[in-house]
C-alpha atoms as a PDB file:
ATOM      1  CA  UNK A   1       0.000   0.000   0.000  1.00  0.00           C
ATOM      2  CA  UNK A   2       1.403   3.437  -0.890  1.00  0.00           C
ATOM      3  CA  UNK A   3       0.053   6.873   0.553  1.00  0.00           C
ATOM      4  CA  UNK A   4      -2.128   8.696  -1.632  1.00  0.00           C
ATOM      5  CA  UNK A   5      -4.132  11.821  -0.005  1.00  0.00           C
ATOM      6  CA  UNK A   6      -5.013  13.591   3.313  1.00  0.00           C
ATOM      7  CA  UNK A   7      -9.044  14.181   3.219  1.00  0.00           C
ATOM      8  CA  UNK A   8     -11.545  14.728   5.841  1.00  0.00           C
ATOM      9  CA  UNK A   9     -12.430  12.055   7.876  1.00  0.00           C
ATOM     10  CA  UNK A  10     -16.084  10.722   7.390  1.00  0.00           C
ATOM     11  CA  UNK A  11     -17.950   8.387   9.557  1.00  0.00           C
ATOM     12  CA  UNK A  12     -17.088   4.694   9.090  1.00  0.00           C
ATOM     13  CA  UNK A  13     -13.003   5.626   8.123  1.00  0.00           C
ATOM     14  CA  UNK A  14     -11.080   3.703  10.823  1.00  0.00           C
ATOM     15  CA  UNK A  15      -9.559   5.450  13.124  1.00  0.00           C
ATOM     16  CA  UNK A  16      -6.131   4.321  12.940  1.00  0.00           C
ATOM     17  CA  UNK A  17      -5.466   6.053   9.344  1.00  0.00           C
ATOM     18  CA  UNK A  18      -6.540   9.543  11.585  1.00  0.00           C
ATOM     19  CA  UNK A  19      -3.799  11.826  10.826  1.00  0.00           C
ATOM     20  CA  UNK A  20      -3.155  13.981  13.708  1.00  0.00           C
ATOM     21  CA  UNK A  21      -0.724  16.224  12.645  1.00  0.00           C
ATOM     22  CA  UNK A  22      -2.675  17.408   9.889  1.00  0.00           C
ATOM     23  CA  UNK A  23      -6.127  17.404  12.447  1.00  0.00           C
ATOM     24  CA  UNK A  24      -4.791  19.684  15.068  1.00  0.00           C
ATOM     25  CA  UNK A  25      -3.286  22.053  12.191  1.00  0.00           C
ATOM     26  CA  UNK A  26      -7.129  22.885  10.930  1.00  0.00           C
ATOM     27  CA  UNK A  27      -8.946  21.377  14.323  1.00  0.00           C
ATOM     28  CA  UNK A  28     -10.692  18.861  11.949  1.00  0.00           C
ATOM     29  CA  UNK A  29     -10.761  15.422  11.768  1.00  0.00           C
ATOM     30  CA  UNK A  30      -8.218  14.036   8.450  1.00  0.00           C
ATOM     31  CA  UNK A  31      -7.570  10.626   7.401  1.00  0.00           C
ATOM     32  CA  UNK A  32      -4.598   9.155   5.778  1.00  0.00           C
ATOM     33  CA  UNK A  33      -5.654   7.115   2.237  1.00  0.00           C
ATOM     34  CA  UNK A  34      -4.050   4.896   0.536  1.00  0.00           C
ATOM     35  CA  UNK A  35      -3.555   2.991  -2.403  1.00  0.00           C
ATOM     36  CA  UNK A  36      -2.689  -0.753  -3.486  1.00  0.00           C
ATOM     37  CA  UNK A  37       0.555  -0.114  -5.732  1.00  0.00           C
ATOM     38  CA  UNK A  38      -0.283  -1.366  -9.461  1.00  0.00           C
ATOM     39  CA  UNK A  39       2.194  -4.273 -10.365  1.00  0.00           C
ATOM     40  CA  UNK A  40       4.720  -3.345 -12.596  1.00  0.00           C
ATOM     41  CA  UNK A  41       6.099  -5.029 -15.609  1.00  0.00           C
ATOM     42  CA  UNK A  42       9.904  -6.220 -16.851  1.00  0.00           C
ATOM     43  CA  UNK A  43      11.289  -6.961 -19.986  1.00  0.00           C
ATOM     44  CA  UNK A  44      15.009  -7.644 -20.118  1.00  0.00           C
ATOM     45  CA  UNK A  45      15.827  -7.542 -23.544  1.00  0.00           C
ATOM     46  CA  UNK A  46      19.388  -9.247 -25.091  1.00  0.00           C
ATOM     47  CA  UNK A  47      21.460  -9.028 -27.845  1.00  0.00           C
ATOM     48  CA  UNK A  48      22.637 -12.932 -28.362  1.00  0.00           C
ATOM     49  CA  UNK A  49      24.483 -11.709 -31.660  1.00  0.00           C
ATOM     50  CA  UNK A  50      28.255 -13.012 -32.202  1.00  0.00           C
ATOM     51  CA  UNK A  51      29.517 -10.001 -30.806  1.00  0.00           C
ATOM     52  CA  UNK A  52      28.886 -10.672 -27.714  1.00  0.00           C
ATOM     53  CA  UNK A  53      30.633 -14.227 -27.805  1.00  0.00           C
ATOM     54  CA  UNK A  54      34.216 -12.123 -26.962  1.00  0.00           C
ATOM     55  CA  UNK A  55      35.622 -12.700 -23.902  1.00  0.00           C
ATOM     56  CA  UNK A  56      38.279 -11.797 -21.783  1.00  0.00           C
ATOM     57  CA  UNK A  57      39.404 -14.711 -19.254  1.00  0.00           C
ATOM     58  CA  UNK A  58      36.561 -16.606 -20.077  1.00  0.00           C
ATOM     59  CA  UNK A  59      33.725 -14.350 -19.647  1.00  0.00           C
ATOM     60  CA  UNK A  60      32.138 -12.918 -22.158  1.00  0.00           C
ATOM     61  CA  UNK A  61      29.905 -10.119 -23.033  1.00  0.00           C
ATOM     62  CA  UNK A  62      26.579 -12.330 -23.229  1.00  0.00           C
ATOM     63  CA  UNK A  63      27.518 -14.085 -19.880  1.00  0.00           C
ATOM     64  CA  UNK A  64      27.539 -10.969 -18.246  1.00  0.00           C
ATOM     65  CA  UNK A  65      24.203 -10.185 -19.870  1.00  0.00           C
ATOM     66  CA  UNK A  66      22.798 -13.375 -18.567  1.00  0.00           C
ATOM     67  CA  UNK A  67      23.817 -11.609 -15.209  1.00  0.00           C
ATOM     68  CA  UNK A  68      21.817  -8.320 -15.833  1.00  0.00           C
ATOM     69  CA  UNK A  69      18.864  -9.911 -16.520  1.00  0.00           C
ATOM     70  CA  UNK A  70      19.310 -12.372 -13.919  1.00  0.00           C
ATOM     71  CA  UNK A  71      19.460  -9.370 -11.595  1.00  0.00           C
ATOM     72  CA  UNK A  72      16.186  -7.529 -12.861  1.00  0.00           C
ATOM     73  CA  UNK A  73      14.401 -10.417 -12.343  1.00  0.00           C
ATOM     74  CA  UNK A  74      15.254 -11.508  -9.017  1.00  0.00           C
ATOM     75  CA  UNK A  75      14.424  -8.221  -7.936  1.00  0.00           C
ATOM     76  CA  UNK A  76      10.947  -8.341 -10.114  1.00  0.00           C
ATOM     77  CA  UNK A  77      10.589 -12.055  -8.618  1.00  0.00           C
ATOM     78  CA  UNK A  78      11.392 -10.128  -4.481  1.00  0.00           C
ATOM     79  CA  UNK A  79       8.499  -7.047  -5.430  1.00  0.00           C
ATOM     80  CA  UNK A  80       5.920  -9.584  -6.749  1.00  0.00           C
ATOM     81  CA  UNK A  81       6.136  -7.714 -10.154  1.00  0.00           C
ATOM     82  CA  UNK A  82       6.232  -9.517 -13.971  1.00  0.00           C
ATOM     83  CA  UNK A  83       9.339 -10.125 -15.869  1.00  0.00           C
ATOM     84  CA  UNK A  84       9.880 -11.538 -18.912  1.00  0.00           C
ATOM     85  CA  UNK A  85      13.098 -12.236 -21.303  1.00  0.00           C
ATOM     86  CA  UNK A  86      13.557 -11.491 -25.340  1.00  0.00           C
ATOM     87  CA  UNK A  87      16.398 -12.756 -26.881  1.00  0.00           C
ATOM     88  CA  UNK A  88      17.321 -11.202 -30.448  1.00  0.00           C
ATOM     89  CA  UNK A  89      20.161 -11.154 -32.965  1.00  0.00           C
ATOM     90  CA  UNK A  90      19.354 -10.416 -36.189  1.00  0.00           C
ATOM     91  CA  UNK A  91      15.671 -12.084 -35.236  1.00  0.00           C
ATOM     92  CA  UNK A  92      13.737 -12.350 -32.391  1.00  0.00           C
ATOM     93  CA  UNK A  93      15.311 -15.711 -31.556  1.00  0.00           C
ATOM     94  CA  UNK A  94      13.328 -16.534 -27.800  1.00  0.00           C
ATOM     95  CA  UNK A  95      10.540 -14.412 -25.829  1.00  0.00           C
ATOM     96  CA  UNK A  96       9.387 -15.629 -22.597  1.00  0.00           C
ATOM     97  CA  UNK A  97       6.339 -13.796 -21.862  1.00  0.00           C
ATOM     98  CA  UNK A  98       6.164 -11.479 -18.349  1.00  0.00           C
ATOM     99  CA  UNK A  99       5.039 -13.342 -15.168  1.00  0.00           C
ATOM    100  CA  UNK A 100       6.031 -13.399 -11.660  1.00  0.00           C
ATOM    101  CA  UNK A 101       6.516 -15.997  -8.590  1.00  0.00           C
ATOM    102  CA  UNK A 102       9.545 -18.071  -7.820  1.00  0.00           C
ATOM    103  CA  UNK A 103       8.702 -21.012 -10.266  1.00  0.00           C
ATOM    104  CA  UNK A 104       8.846 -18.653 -13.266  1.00  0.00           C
ATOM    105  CA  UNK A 105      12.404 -16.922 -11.694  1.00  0.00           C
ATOM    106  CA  UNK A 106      13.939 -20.719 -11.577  1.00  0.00           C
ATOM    107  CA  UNK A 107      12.670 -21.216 -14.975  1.00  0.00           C
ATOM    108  CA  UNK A 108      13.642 -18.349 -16.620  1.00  0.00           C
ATOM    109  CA  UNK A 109      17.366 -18.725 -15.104  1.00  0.00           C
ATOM    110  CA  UNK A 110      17.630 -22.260 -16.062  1.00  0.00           C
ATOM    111  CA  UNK A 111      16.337 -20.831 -19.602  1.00  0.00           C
ATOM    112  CA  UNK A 112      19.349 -18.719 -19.823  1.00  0.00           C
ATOM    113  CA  UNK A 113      21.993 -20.422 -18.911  1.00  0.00           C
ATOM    114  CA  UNK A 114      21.234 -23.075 -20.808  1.00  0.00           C
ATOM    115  CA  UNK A 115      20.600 -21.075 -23.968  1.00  0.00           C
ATOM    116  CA  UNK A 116      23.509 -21.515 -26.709  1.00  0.00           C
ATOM    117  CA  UNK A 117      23.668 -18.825 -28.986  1.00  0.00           C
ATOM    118  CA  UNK A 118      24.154 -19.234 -32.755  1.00  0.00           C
ATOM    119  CA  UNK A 119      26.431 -17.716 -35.233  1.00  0.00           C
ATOM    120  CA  UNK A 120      24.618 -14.236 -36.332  1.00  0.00           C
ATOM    121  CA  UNK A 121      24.518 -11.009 -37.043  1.00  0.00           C
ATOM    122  CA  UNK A 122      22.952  -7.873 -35.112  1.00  0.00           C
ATOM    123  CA  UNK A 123      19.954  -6.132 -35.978  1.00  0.00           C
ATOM    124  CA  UNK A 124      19.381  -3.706 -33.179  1.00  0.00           C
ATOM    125  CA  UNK A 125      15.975  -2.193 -34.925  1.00  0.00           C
ATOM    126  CA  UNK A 126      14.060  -5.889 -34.568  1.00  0.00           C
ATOM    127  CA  UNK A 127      13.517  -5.891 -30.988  1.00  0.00           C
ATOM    128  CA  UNK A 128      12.994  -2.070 -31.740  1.00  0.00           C
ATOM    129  CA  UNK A 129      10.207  -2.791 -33.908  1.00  0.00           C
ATOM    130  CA  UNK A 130       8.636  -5.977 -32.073  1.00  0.00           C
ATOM    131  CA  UNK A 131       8.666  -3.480 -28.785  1.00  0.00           C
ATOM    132  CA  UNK A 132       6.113  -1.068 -31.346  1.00  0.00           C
ATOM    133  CA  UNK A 133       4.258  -3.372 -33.039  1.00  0.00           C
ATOM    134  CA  UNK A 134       3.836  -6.059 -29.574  1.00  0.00           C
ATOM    135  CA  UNK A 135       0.155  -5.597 -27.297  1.00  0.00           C
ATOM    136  CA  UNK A 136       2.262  -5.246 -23.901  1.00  0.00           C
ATOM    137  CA  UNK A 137       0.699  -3.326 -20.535  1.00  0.00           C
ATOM    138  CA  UNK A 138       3.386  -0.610 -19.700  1.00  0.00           C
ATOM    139  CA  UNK A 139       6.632  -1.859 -18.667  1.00  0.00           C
ATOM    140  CA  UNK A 140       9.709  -0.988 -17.615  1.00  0.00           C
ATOM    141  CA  UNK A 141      12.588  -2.404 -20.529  1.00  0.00           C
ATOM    142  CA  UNK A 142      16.274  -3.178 -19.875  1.00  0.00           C
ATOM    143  CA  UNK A 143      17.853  -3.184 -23.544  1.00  0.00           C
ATOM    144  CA  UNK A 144      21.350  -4.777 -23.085  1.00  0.00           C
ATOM    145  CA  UNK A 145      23.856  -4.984 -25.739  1.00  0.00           C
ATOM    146  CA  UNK A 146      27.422  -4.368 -26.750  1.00  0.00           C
ATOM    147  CA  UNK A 147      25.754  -1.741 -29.162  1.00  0.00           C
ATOM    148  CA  UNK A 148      28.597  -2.036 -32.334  1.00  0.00           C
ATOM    149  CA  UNK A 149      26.226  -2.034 -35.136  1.00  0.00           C
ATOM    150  CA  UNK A 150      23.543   0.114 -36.845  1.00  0.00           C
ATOM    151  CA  UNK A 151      22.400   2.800 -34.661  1.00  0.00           C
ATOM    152  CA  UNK A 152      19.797   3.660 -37.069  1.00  0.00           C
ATOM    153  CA  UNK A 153      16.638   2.848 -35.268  1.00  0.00           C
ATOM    154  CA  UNK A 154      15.558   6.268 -33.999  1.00  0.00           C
ATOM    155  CA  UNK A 155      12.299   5.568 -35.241  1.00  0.00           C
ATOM    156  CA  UNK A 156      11.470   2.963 -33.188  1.00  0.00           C
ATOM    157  CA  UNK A 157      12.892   4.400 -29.980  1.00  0.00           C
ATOM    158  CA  UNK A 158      10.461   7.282 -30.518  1.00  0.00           C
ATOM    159  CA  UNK A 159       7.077   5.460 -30.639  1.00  0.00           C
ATOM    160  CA  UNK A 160       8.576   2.510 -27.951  1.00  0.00           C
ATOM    161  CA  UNK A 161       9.502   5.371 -25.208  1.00  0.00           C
ATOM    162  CA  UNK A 162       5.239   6.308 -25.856  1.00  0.00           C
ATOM    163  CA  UNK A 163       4.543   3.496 -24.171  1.00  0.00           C
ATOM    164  CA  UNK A 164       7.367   2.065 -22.095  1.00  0.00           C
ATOM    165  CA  UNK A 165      10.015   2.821 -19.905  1.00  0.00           C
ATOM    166  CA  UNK A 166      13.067   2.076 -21.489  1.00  0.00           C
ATOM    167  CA  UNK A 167      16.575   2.377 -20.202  1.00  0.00           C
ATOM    168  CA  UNK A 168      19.993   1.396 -22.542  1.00  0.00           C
ATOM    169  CA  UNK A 169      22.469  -0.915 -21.215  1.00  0.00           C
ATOM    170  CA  UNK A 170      26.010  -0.514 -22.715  1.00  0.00           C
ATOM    171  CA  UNK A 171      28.180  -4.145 -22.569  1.00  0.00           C
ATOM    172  CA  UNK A 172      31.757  -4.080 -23.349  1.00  0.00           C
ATOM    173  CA  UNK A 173      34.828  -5.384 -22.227  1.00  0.00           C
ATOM    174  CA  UNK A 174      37.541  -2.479 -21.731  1.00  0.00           C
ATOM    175  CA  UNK A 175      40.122  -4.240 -24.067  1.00  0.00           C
ATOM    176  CA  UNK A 176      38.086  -4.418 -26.748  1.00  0.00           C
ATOM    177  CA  UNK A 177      38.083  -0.857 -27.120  1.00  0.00           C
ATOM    178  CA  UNK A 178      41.275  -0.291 -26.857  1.00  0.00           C
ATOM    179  CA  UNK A 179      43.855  -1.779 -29.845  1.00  0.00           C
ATOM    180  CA  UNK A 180      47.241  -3.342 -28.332  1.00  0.00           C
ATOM    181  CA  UNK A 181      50.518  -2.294 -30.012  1.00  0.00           C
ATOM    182  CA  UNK A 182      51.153  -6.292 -30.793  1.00  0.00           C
ATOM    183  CA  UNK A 183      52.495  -6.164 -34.768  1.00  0.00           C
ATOM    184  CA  UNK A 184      50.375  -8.074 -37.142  1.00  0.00           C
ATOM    185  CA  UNK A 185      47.362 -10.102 -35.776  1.00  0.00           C
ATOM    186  CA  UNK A 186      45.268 -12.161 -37.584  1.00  0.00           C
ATOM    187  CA  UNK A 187      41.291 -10.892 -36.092  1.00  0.00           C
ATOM    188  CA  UNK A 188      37.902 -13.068 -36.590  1.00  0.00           C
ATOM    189  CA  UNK A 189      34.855 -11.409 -37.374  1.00  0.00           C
ATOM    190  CA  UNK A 190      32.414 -13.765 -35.287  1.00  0.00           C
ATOM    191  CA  UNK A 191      29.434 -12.074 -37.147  1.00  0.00           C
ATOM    192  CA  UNK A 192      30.882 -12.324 -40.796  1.00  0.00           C
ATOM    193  CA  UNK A 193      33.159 -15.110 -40.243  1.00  0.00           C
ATOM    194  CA  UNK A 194      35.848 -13.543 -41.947  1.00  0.00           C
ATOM    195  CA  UNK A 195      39.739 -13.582 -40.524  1.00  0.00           C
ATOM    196  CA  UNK A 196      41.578 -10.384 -41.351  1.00  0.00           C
ATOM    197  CA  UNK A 197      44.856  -9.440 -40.532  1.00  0.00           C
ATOM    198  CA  UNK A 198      45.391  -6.151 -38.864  1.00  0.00           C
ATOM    199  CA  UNK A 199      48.711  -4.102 -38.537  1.00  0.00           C
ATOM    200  CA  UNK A 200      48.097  -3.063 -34.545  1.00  0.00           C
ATOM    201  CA  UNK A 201      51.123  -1.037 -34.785  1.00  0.00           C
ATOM    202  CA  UNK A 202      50.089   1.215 -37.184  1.00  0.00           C
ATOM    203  CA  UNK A 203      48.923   4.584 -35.985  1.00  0.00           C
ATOM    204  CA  UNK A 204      45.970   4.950 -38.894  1.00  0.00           C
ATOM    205  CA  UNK A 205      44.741   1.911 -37.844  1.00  0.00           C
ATOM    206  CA  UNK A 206      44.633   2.305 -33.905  1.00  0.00           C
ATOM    207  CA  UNK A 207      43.067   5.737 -35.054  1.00  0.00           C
ATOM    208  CA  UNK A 208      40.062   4.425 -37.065  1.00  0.00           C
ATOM    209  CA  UNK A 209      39.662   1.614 -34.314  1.00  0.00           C
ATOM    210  CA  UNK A 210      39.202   4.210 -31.608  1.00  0.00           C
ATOM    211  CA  UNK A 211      37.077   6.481 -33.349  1.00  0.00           C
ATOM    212  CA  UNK A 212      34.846   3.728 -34.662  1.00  0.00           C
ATOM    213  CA  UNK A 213      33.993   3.190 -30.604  1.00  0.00           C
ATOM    214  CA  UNK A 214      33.608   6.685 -29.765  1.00  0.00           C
ATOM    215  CA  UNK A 215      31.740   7.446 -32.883  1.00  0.00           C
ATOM    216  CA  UNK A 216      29.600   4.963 -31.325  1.00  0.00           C
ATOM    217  CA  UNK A 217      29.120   5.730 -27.780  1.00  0.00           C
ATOM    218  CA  UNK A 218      28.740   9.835 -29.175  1.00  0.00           C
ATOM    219  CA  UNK A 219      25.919   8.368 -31.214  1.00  0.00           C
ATOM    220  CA  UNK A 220      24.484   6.242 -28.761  1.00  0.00           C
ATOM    221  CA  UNK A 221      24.551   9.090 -26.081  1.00  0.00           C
ATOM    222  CA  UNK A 222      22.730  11.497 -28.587  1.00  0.00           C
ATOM    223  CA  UNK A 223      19.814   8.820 -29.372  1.00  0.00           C
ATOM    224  CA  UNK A 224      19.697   8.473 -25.597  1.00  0.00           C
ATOM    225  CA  UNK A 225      19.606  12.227 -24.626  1.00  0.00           C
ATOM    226  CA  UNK A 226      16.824  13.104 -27.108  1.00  0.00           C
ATOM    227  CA  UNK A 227      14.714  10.567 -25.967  1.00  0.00           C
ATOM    228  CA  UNK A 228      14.703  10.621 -22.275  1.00  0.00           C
ATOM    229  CA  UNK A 229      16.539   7.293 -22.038  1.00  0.00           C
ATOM    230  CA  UNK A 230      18.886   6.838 -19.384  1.00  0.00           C
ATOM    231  CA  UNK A 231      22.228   4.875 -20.398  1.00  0.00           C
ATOM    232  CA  UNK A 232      24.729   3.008 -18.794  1.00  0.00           C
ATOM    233  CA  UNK A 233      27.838   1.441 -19.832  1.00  0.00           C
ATOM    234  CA  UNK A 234      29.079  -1.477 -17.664  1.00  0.00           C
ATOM    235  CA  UNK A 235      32.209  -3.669 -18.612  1.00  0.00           C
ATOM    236  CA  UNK A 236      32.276  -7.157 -17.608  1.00  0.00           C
ATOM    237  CA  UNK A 237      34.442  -6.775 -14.954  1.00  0.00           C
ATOM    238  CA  UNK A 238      32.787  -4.184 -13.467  1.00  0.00           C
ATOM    239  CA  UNK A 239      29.325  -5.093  -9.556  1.00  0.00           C
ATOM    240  CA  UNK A 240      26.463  -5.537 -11.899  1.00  0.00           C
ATOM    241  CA  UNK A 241      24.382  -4.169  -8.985  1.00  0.00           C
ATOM    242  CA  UNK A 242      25.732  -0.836  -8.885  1.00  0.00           C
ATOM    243  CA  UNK A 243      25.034  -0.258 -12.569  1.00  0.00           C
ATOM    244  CA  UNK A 244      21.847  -1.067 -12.269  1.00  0.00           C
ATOM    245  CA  UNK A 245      20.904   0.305  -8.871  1.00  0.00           C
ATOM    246  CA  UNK A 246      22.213   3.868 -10.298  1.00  0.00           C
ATOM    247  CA  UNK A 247      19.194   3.923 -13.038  1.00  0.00           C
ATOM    248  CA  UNK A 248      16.524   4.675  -9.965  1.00  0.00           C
ATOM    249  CA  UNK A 249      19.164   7.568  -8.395  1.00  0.00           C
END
């Protein structure tokens, strides 16, 4: 129950809700009144694309998704609110609709860390579009991804923030976005599944690397800004929890 309004008490109220700070201010009976808080909704949204098979030491970028989401939903699962999971690359590869209790938690964990994903590419605008064109009650949407493709789906953002709340989840590793000086290297594009060989030790190349990721995150920012959507970057190595906890500060 959350606290609503201070009215005048009438006869039947129960005494206990009296409030008698507000009473002895205008020497009239007031009652507290509250209200049962609505339920609210989750979606964690994920970006299973081959990007996000990198790792560093063995954890990669969609493991520590698996640990956002896992997050959101316990805490959904501790309020008595609905979660749900959609899983996208460049498809909507798995959606597990929003419900609540612990059975559905322990399934939807289970669900994920199970879940292998495929060779593919990223198409950021799907889940974008499914978010528009998808009969959901209001909700409050985690979209996690590495974000290193097509930012073009301003579109989308602009009719999904109408009806939901949606906050932008940034996951990278911090070598990634940084080139090391290490000669020739021989690089695997898990998305194209093309190996080219890359002169790290050439300053036009570290250049255009770096700029392609701030080019990015500028981009990503702007979209962000001019849409009311808070963003947060977290690297795999970084407490989960904090990220997330600093969204509601």
């Amino acid at each position: 129950m959350s606290f609503s309004e201070v009215r005048e008490y009438h006869f039947g109220d129960e005494v206990r809700t009296i409030d008698w700070n507000v009473t002895a201010r205008y020497n009239v009976p007031h009652v507290k009144i509250f209200e049962e808080e609505k339920e609210q909704h989750f979606l964690v949204i994920l970006d299973a694309s081959s990007s996000n098979l990198f790792s560093k030491n063995a954890f990669s970028k969609w493991e520590k998704q698996i640990e956002v989401a896992a997050m959101v939903a316990f805490t959904a699962w501790k309020k008595n609110n609905y979660f749900g999971i959609l899983i996208f690359s460049e498809s909507i590869e798995l959606y597990i609709p929003p419900l609540k209790g612990r059975q559905h938690f322990f399934s939807v964990i289970e669900t994920l860390v199970k879940y292998k994903p495929s060779i593919s590419k990223t198409r950021l605008d799907i889940p974008m579009q499914w978010l528009c064109e998808e009969k959901l009650s209001r909700s409050t949407v985690f979209f996690v991804s590495d974000f290193l493709s097509n930012l073009d789906f301003l579109a989308q953002i602009q009719r999904v923030v109408l009806k939901h709340r949606l906050f932008f989840t940034c996951v990278r590793h911090e070598e990634e976005e940084t080139l090391p000086d290490v000669g020739w290297v021989q690089f695997d594009n898990l998305e194209s599944e093309k190996k080219t060989w890359v002169n790290t030790s050439s300053r036009e190349t570290k250049a255009f690397y770096q700029d392609f990721f701030t080019n990015q995150d500028m981009q990503l920012e702007q979209i962000s800004k001019k849409n009311g959507v808070q963003l947060r970057k977290i690297f795999t190595n970084a407490a989960t929890f904090k990220t997330l906890n600093s969204y509601y500060k």
